[in-house]
Structures are given as C-alpha cells and as structure tokens.
C-alpha atoms as a PDB file:
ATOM      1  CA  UNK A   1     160.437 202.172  45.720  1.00  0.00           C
ATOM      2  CA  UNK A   2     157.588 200.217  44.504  1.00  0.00           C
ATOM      3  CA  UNK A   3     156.523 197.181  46.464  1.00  0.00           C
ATOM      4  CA  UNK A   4     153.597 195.992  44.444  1.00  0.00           C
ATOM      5  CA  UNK A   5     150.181 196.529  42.069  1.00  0.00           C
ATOM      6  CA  UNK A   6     146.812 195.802  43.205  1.00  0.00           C
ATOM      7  CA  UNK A   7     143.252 196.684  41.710  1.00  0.00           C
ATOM      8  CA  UNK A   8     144.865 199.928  40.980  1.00  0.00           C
ATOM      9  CA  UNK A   9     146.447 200.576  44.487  1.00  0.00           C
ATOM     10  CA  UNK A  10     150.332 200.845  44.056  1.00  0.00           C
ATOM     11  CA  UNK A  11     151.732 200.571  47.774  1.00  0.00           C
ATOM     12  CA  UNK A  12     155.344 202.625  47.790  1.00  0.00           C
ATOM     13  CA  UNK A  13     156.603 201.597  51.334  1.00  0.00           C
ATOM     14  CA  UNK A  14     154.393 203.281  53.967  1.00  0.00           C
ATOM     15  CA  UNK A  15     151.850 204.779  51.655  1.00  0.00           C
ATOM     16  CA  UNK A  16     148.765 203.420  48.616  1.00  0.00           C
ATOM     17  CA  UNK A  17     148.350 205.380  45.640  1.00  0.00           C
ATOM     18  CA  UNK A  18     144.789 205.039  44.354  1.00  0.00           C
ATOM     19  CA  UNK A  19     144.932 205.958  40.831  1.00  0.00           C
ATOM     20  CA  UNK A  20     140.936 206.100  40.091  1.00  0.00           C
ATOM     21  CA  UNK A  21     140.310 207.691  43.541  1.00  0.00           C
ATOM     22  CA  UNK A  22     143.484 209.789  43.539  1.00  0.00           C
ATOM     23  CA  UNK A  23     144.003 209.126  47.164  1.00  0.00           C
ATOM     24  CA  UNK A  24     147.337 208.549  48.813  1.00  0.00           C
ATOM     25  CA  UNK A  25     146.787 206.838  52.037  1.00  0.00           C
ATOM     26  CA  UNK A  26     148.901 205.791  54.921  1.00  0.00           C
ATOM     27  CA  UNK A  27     149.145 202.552  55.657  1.00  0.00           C
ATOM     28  CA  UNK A  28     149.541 202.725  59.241  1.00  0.00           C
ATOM     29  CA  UNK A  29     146.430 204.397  60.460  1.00  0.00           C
ATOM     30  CA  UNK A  30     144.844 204.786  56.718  1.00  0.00           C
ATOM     31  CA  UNK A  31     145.002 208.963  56.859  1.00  0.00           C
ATOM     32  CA  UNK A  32     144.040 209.589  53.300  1.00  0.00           C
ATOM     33  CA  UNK A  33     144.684 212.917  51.354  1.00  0.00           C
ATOM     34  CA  UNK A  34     142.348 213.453  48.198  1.00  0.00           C
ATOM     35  CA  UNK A  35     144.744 214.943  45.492  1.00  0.00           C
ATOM     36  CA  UNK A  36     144.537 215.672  42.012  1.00  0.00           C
ATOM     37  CA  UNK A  37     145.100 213.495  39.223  1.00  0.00           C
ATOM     38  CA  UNK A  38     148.958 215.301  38.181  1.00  0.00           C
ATOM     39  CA  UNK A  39     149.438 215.304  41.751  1.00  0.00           C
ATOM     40  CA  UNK A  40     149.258 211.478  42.680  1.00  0.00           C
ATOM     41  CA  UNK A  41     151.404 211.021  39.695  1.00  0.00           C
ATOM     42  CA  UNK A  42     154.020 213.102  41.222  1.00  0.00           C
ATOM     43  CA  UNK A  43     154.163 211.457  44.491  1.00  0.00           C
ATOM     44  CA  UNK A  44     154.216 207.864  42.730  1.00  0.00           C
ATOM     45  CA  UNK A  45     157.014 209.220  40.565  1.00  0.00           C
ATOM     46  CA  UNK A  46     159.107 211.141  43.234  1.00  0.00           C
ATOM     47  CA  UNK A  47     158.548 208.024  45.296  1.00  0.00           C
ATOM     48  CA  UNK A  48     159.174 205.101  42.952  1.00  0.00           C
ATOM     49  CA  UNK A  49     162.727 206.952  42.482  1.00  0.00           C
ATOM     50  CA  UNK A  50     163.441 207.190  46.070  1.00  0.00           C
ATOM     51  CA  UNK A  51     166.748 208.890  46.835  1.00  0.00           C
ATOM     52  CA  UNK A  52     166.680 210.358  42.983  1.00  0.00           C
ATOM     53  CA  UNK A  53     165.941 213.590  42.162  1.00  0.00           C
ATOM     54  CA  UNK A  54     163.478 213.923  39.135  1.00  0.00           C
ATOM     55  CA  UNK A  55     164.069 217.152  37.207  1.00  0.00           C
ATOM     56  CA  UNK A  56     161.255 219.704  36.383  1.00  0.00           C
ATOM     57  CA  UNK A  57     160.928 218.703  32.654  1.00  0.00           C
ATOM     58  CA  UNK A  58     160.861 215.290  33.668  1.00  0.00           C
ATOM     59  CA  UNK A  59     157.539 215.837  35.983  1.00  0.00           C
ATOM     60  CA  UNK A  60     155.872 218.217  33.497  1.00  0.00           C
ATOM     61  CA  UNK A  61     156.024 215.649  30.627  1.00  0.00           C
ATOM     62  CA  UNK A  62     155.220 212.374  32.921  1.00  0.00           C
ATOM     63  CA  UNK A  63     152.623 213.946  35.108  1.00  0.00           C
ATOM     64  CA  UNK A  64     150.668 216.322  32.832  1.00  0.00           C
ATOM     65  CA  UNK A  65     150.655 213.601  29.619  1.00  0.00           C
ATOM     66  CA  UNK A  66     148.861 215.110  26.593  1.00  0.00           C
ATOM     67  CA  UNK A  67     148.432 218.858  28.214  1.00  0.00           C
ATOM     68  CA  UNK A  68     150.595 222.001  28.182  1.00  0.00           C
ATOM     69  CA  UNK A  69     151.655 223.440  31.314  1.00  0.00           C
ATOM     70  CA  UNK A  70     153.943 225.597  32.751  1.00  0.00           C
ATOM     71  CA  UNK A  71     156.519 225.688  35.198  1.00  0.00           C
ATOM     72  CA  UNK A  72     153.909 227.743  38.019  1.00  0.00           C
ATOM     73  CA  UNK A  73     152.052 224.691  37.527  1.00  0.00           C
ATOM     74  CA  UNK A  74     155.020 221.986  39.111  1.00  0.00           C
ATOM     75  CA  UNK A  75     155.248 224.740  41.666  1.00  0.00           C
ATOM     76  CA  UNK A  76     151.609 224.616  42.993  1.00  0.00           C
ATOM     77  CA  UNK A  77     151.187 221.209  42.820  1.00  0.00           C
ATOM     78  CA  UNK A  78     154.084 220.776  44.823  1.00  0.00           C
ATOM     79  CA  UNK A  79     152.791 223.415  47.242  1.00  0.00           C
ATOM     80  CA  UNK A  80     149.210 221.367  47.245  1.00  0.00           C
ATOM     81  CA  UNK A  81     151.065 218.054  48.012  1.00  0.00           C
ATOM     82  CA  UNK A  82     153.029 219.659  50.864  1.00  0.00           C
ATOM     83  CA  UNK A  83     150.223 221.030  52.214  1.00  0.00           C
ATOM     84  CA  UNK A  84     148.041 217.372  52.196  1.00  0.00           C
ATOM     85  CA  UNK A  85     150.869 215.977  53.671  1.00  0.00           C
ATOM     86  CA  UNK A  86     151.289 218.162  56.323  1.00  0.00           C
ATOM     87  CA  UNK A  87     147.942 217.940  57.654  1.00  0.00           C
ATOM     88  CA  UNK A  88     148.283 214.449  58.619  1.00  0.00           C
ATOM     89  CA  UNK A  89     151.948 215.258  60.150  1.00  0.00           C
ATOM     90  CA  UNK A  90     154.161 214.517  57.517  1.00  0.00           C
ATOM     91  CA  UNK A  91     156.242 217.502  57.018  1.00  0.00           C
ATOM     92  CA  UNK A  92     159.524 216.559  55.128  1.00  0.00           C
ATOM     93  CA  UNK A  93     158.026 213.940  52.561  1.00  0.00           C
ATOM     94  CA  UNK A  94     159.088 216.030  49.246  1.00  0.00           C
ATOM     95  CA  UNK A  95     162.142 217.809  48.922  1.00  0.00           C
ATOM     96  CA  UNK A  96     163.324 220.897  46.929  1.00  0.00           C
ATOM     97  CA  UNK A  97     166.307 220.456  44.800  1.00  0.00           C
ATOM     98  CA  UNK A  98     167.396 223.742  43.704  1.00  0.00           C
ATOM     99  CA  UNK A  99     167.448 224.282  39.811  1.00  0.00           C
ATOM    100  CA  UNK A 100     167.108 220.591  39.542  1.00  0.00           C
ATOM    101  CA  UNK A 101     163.808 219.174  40.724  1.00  0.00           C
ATOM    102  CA  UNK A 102     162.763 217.201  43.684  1.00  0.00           C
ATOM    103  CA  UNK A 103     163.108 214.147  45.282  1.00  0.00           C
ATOM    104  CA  UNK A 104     161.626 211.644  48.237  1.00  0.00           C
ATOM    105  CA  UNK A 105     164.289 210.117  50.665  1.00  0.00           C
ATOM    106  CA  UNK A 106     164.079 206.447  51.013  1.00  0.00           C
ATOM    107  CA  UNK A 107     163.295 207.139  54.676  1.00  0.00           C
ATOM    108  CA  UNK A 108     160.627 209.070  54.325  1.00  0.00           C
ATOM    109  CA  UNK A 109     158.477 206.017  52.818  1.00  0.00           C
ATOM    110  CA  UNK A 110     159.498 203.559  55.784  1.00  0.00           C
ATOM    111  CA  UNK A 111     157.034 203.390  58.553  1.00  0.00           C
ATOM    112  CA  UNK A 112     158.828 204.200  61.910  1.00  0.00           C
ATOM    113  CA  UNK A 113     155.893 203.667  64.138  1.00  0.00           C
ATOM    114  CA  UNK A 114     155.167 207.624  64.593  1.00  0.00           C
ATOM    115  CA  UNK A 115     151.810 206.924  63.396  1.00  0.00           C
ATOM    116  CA  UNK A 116     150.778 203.990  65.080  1.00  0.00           C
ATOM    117  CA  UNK A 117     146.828 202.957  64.043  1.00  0.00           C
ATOM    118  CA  UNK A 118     144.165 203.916  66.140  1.00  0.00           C
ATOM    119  CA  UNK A 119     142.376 202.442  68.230  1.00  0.00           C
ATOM    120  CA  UNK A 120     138.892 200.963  66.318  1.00  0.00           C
ATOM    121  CA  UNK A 121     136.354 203.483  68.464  1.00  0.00           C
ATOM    122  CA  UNK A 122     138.552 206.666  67.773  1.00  0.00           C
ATOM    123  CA  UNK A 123     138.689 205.050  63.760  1.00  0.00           C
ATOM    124  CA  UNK A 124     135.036 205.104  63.494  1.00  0.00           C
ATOM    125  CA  UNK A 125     134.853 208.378  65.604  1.00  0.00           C
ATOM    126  CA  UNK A 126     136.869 210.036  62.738  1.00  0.00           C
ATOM    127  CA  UNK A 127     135.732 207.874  59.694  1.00  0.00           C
ATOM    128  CA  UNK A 128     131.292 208.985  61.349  1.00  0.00           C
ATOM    129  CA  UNK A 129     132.871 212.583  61.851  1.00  0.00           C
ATOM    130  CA  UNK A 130     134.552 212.913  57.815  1.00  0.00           C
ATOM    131  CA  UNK A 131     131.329 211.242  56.716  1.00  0.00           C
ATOM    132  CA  UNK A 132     129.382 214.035  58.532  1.00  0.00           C
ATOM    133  CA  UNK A 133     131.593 216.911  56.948  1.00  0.00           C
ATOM    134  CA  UNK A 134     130.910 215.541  53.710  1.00  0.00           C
ATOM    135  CA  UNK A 135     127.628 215.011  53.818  1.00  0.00           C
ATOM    136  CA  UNK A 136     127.496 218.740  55.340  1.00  0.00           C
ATOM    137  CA  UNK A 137     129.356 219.885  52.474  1.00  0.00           C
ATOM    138  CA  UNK A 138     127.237 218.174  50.269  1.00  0.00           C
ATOM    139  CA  UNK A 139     124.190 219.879  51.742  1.00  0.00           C
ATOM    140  CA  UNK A 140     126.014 223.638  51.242  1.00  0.00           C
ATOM    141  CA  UNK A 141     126.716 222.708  47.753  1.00  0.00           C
ATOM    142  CA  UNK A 142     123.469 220.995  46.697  1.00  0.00           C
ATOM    143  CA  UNK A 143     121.927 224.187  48.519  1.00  0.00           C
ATOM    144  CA  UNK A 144     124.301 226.783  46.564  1.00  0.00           C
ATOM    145  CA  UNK A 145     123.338 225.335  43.196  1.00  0.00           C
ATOM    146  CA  UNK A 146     119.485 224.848  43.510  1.00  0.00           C
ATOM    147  CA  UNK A 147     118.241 227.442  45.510  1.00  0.00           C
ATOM    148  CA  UNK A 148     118.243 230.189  42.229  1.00  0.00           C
ATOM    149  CA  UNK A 149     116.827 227.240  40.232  1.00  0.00           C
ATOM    150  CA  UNK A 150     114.177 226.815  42.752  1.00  0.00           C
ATOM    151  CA  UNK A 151     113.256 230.222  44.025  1.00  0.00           C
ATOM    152  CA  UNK A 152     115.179 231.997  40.884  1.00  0.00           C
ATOM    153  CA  UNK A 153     111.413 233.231  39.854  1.00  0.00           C
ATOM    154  CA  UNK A 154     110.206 234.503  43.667  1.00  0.00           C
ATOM    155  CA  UNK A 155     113.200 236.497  43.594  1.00  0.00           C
ATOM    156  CA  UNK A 156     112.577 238.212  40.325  1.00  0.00           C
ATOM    157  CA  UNK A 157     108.782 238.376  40.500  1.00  0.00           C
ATOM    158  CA  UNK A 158     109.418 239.509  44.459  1.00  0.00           C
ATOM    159  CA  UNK A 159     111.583 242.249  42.814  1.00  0.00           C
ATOM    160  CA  UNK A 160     109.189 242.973  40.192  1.00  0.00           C
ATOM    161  CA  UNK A 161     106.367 243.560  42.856  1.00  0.00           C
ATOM    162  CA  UNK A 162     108.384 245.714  44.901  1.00  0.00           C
ATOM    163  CA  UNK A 163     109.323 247.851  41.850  1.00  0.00           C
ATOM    164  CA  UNK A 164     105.119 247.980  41.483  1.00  0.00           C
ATOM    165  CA  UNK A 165     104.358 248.853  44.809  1.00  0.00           C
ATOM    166  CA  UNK A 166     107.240 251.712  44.463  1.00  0.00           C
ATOM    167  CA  UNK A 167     107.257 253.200  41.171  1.00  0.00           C
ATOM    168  CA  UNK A 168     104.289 255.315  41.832  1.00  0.00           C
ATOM    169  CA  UNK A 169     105.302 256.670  45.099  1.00  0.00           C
ATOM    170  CA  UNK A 170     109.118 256.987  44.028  1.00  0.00           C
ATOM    171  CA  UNK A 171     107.424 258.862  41.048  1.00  0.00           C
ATOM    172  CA  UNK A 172     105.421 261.086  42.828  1.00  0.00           C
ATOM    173  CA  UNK A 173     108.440 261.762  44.744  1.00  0.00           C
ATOM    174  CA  UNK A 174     110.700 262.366  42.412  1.00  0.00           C
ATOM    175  CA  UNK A 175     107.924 264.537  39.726  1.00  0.00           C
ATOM    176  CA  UNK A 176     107.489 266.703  43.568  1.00  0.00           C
ATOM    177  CA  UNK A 177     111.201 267.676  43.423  1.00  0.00           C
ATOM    178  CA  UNK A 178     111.594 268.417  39.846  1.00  0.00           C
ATOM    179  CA  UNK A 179     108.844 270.536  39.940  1.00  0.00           C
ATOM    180  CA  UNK A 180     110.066 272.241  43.069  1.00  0.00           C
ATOM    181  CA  UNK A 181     113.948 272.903  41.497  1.00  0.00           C
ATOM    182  CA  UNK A 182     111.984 273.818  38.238  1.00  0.00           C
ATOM    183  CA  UNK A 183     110.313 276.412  40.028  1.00  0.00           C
ATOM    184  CA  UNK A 184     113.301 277.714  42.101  1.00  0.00           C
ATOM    185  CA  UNK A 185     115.331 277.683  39.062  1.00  0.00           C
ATOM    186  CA  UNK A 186     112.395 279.457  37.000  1.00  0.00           C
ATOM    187  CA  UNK A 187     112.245 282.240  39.952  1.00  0.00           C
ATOM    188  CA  UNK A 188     115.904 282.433  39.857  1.00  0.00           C
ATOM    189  CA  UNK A 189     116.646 282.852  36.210  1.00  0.00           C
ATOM    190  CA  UNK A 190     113.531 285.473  35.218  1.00  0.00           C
ATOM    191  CA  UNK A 191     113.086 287.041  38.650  1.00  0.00           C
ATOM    192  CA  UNK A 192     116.142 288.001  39.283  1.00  0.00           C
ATOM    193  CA  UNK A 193     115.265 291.638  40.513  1.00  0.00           C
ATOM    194  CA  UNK A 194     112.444 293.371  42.295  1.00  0.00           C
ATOM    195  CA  UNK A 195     111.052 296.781  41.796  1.00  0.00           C
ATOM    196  CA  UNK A 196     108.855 298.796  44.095  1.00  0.00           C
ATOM    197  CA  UNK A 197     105.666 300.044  42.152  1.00  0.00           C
ATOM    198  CA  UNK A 198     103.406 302.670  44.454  1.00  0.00           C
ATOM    199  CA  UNK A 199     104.988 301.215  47.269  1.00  0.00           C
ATOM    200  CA  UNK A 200     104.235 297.281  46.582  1.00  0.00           C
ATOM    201  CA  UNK A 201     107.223 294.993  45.509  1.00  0.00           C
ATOM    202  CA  UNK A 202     107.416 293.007  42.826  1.00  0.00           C
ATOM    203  CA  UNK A 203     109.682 290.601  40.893  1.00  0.00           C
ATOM    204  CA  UNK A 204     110.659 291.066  37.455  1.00  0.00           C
ATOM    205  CA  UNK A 205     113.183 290.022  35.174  1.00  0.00           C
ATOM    206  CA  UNK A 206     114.973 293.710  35.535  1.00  0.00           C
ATOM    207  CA  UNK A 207     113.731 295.042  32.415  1.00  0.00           C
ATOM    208  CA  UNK A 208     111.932 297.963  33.209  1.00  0.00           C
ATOM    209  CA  UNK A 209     107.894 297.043  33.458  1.00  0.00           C
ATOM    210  CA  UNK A 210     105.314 299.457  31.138  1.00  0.00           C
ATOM    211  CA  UNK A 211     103.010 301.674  32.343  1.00  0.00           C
ATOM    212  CA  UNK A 212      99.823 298.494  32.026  1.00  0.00           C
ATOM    213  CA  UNK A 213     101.392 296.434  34.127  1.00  0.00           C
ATOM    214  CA  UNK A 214     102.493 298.897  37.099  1.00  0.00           C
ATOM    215  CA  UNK A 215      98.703 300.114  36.961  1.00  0.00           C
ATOM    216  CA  UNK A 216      97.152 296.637  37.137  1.00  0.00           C
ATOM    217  CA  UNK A 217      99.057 296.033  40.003  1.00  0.00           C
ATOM    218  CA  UNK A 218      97.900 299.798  41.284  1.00  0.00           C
ATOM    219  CA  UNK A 219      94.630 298.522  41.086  1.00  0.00           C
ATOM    220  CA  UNK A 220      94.685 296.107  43.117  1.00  0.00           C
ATOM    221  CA  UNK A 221      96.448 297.356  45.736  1.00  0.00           C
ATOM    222  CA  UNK A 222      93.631 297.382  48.502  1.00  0.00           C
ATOM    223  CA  UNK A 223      93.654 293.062  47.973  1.00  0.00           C
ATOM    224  CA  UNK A 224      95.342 289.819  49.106  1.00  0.00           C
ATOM    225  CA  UNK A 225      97.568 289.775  46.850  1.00  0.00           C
ATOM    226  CA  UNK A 226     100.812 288.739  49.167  1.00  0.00           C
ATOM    227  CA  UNK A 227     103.845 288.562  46.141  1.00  0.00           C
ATOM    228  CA  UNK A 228     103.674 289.483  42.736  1.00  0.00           C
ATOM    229  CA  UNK A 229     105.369 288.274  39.681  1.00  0.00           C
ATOM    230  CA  UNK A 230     105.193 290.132  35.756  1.00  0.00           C
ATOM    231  CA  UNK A 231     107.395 288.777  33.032  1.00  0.00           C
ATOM    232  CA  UNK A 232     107.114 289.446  29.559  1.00  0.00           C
ATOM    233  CA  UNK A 233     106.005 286.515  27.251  1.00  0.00           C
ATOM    234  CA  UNK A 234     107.196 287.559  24.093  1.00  0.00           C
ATOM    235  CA  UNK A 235     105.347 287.859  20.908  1.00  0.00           C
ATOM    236  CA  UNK A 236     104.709 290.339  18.155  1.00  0.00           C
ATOM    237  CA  UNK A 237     104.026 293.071  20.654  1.00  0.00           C
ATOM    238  CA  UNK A 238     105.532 293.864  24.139  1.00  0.00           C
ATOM    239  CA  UNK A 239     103.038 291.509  26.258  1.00  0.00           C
ATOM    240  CA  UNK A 240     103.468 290.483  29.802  1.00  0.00           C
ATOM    241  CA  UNK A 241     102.199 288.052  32.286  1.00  0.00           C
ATOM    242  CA  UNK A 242     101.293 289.164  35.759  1.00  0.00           C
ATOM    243  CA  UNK A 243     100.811 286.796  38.242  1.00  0.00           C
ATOM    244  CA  UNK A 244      99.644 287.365  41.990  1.00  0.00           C
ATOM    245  CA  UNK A 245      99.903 284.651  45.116  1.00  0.00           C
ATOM    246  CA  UNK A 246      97.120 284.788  47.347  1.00  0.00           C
ATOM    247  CA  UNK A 247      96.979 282.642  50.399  1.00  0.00           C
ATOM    248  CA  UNK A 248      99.718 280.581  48.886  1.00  0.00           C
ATOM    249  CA  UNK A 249      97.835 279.889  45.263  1.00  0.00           C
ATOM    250  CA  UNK A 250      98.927 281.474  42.322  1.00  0.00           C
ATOM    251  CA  UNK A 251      96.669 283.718  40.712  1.00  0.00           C
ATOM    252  CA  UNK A 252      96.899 284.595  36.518  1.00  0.00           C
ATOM    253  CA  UNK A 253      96.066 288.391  36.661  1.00  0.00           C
ATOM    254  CA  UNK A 254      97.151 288.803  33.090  1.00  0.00           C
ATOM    255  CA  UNK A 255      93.618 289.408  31.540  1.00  0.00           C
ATOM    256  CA  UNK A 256      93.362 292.364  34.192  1.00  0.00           C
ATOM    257  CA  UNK A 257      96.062 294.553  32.047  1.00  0.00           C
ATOM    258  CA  UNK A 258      95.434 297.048  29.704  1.00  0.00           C
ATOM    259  CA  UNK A 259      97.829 295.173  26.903  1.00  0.00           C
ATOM    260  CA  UNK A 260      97.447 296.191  23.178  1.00  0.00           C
ATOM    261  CA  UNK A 261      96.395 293.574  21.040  1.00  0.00           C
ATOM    262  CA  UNK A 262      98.173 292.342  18.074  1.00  0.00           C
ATOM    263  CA  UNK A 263      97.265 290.838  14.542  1.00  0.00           C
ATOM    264  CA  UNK A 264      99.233 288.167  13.534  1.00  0.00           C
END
C-alpha cells in the first residue's frame, strides 16, 4: 500500500518511512519511532503488501541484503517493531502468521482519527521535552566515554599514591604477624614439653637435657629469669642453646654453659 516517494520518505497510508533516518512516523500527530535499518525495511515491506502475508525467507533475504542471519534475528526485530509501535498506541500493526510469516491489515495503515494532532503548545511541549532527553543523554554518554580519558591518569597515579602511603604500614603489619605465627609455630614445634630442673621449669624439645645445661640454669636460679628455653643446635657435638626471658626480652645464656668444644 504505497501512496508515493519523496526525498526518501515513502508514505504507506497513515505512516512515512525515512530510509536515511530510519524513522517511521505518523502522519497524524508526527509520533516518530527510531528503528533500525532491517527493521524499517520490514515495516515498508509488510506494509506495501497490505493484507499479504510475507513468509520468513522472504524478509530475511529482502531486509538483511548482503548479510547472513538467522531466523532469532526476524524474531527480535519483530519483537523491537512491536514494541516502537506500542509506545505510541499502536498495538495490532504487525501480525503473526503461524509457520508462514507476517502480515499488516489494510486497516491498520488507514488513519481513523484515534490519533488526532495535537494541539501546537502541547507539540512543542513534547518536541522541547525529547530535545531535552537527548541532549541529557548526550551529556551521560559524552560523560561515560571521556571521563577515563580525562581523569584515566588521577585515577591510576591516585592509586599509585595510595599504594605508597600504604605499603610500608601494610608491611610493617603484615612482617609483625609473620613474625608472631613464626614464633608461635617455632615454640610449638621444638618446645613441645617442659621439664622441671631443681624446681624451675623449662621448655625443651623432650629430649632429655645434659647435665651443662640443667646446671647453667642451677646457677642462675637466685635471678630474673621468668621462662626458660634450651634446644639443641646441632653440630659435630651435642651443643645446645639456652635462652632466658627477663622482663619480657630474650636473653642468649648459651655462652654461660659448660659445652665441650669441637674441632671441625
């Protein structure tokens, strides 16, 4: 149902299809939907066979010319057109044929004075308010794409400064607790035991401490000493480190036992 051609506007009864704009508006109060390029093709097709239905193939080849495309993507662009049309009150403009295609009634594309045009004040009303939600839109978007171009290399040297001003303290953090589970762990894996010697207690790995190292702790039995620790350290001869905490520091009281010494 094609009435006529102009500067790229075909007019099919109630409705212009703008090819370069792919717009379809209506006449009668100039509602326009923005559509795709396959979709204005399918609403000029459907509607220049009025009263036909226009099978599935036939869409896919006319309205996707030169591209592959599958049958989701009739179905979608169906849905799309539906969905444009139905924001501006037209509900029953395409219909489904089933396992054929689809169609538009003749009716549909007459003009029975449902949508009368507005009045010119609530026209520009609408046409100031769209131009304000585009221009709006046009803000978000602009905004979206340049603020990483613009502030891309605040964010990353902000980040890098932070990291600056952290690392040390996280480190120091971080080194503290180690150090602390190091220690418990150390305790835990060669002090697993404690022995009384001359009535002070002592932890030790549970192998049984020789006579040098239960007499330097004798010896300084009258002292500070709070906790004691002796653990053997290996070597050529039985050797053993004795350690004493006093007033919370630990104190190397290894050079005070009588250990042999070894050649090499």
């Amino acid at each position: 149902m094609n009435d006529e051609v102009n500067n790229g506007v075909e007019r099919f009864g109630r409705f212009d299809v703008d090819y370069s704009r792919r717009t379809i508006t209506r006449i009668s109060d100039n509602a326009v939907l923005k559509v795709s390029r396959s979709e204005t093709h399918i609403f000029a097709l459907l509607a220049n066979t009025a009263n036909n239905t226009v099978h599935r193939e036939t869409l896919l080849k006319e309205c996707w010319q030169g591209k592959v495309v599958t049958n989701n993507s009739l179905t979608v662009a169906i849905k799309n057109l539906r969905t444009s049309f139905s924001k501006i009150g037209e509900h029953n403009i395409i219909t489904t044929e089933p396992k054929l295609g689809y169609s538009i009634k003749e009716s549909s594309l007459i003009d029975d004075g449902s949508h009368p045009p507005l009045p010119e004040d609530i026209s520009k009303h609408i046409e100031a308010h769209e131009i304000a939600e585009k221009l709006e839109l046009q803000e978000h978007q602009d905004s979206v794409i340049e603020k990483p171009v613009i502030t891309g290399k605040k964010i990353k040297y902000g980040l890098l400064n932070k990291l600056n001003t952290f690392s040390l303290f996280d480190f120091l953090i971080v080194s503290f607790f180690f150090l602390t589970t190091l220690f418990v762990c150390y305790q835990y894996l060669f002090f697993v035991n404690t022995t009384d010697v001359d009535g002070i207690s002592v932890n030790y790995n549970g192998v049984e401490l020789p006579n040098p190292v239960t007499q330097a702790i004798i010896d300084h039995k009258t002292g500070d000493i709070s906790q004691w620790y002796a653990f053997p350290i290996g070597g050529l001869c039985e050797r053993y480190k004795l350690i004493g905490v006093y007033n919370e520091h630990y104190i190397d009281l290894t050079s005070q036992v009588n250990q042999e010494q070894c050649d090499a």
